[in-house]
C-alpha atoms as a PDB file:
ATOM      1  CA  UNK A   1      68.640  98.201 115.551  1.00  0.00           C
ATOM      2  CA  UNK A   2      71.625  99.393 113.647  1.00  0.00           C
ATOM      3  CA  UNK A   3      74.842  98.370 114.931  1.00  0.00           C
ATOM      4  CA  UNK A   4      77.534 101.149 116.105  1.00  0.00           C
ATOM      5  CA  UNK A   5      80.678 100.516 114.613  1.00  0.00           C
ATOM      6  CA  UNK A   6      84.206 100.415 117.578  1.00  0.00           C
ATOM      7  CA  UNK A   7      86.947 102.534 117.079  1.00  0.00           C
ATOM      8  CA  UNK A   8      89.066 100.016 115.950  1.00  0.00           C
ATOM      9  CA  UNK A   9      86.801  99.226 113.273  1.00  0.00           C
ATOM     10  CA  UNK A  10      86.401 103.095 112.498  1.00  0.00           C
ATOM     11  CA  UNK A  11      89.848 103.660 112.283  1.00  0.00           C
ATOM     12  CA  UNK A  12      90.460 100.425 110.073  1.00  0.00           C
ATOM     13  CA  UNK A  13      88.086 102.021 107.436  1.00  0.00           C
ATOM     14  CA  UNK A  14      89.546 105.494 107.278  1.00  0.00           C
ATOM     15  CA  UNK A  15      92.875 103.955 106.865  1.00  0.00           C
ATOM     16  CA  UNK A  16      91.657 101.837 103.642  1.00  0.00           C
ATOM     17  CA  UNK A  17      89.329 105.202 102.387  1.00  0.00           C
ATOM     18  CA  UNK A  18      93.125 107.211 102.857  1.00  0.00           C
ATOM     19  CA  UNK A  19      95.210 104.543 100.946  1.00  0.00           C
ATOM     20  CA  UNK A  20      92.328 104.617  98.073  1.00  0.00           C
ATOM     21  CA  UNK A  21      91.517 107.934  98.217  1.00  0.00           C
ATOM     22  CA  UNK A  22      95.384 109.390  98.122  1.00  0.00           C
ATOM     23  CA  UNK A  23      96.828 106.142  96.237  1.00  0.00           C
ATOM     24  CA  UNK A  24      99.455 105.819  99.056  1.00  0.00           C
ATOM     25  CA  UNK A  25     100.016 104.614 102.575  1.00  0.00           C
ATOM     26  CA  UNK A  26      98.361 105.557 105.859  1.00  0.00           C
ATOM     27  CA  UNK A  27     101.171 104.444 107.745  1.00  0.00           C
ATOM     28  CA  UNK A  28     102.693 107.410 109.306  1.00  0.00           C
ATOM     29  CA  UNK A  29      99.630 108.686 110.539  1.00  0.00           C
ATOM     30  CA  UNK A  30     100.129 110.675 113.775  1.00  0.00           C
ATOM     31  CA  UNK A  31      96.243 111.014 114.663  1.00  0.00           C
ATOM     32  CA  UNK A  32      95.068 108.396 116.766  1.00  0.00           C
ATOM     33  CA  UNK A  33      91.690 109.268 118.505  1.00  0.00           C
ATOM     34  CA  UNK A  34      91.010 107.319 121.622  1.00  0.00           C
ATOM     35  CA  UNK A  35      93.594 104.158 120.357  1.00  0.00           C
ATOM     36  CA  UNK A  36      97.029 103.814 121.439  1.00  0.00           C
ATOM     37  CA  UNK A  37      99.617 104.342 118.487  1.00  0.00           C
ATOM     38  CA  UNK A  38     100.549 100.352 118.602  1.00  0.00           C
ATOM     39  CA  UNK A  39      97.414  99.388 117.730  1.00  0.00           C
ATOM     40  CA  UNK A  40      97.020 102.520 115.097  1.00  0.00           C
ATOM     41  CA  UNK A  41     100.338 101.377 113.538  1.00  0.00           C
ATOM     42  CA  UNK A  42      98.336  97.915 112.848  1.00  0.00           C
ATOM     43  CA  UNK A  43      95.318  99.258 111.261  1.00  0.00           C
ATOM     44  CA  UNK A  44      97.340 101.459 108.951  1.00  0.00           C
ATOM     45  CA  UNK A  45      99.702  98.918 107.725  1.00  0.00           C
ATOM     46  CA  UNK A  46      96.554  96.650 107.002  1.00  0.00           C
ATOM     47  CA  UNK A  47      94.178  98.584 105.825  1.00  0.00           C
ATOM     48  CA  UNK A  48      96.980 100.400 103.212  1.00  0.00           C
ATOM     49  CA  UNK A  49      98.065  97.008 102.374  1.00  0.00           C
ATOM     50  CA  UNK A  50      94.661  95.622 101.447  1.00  0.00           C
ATOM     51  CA  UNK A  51      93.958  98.613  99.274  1.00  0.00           C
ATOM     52  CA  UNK A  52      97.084  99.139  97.838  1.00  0.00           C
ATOM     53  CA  UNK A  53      98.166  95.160  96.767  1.00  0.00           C
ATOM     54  CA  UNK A  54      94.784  95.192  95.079  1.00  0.00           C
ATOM     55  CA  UNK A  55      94.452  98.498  93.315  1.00  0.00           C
ATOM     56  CA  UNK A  56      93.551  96.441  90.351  1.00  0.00           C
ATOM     57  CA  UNK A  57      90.982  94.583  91.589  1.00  0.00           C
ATOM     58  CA  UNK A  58      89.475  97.450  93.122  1.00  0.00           C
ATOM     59  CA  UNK A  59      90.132  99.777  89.679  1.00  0.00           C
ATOM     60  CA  UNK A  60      92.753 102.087  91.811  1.00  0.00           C
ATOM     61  CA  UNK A  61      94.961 102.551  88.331  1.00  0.00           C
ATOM     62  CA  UNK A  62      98.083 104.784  89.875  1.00  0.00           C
ATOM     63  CA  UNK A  63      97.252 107.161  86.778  1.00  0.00           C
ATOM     64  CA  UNK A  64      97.221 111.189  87.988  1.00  0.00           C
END
């Protein structure tokens, strides 16, 4: 049985795959699917702060 991820998780992920992906914050975001924009504000700010306090563990070098 494969698990189905929630929305929270969902959005969580797309806000760390934007902060890696763009090399800058999701926060700001106005999309927020079937969550309220509290919540959304919380899954941006820790999802973009995960990615972007670690760029060097994760070999995000701010290099364009």
């Amino acid at each position: 049985m494969v698990p189905i991820p929630s929305y929270k998780g969902s959005y969580l992920a797309a806000s760390c795959f934007y902060s890696a992906i763009f090399n800058e914050s999701a926060i700001g975001s106005t999309y927020y699917g079937a969550l309220g924009p509290r919540i959304c504000y919380y899954l941006q700010s820790v999802g973009s702060r995960n990615v972007l306090y670690q760029r060097k563990k994760y070999g995000l070098i701010k290099e364009f």
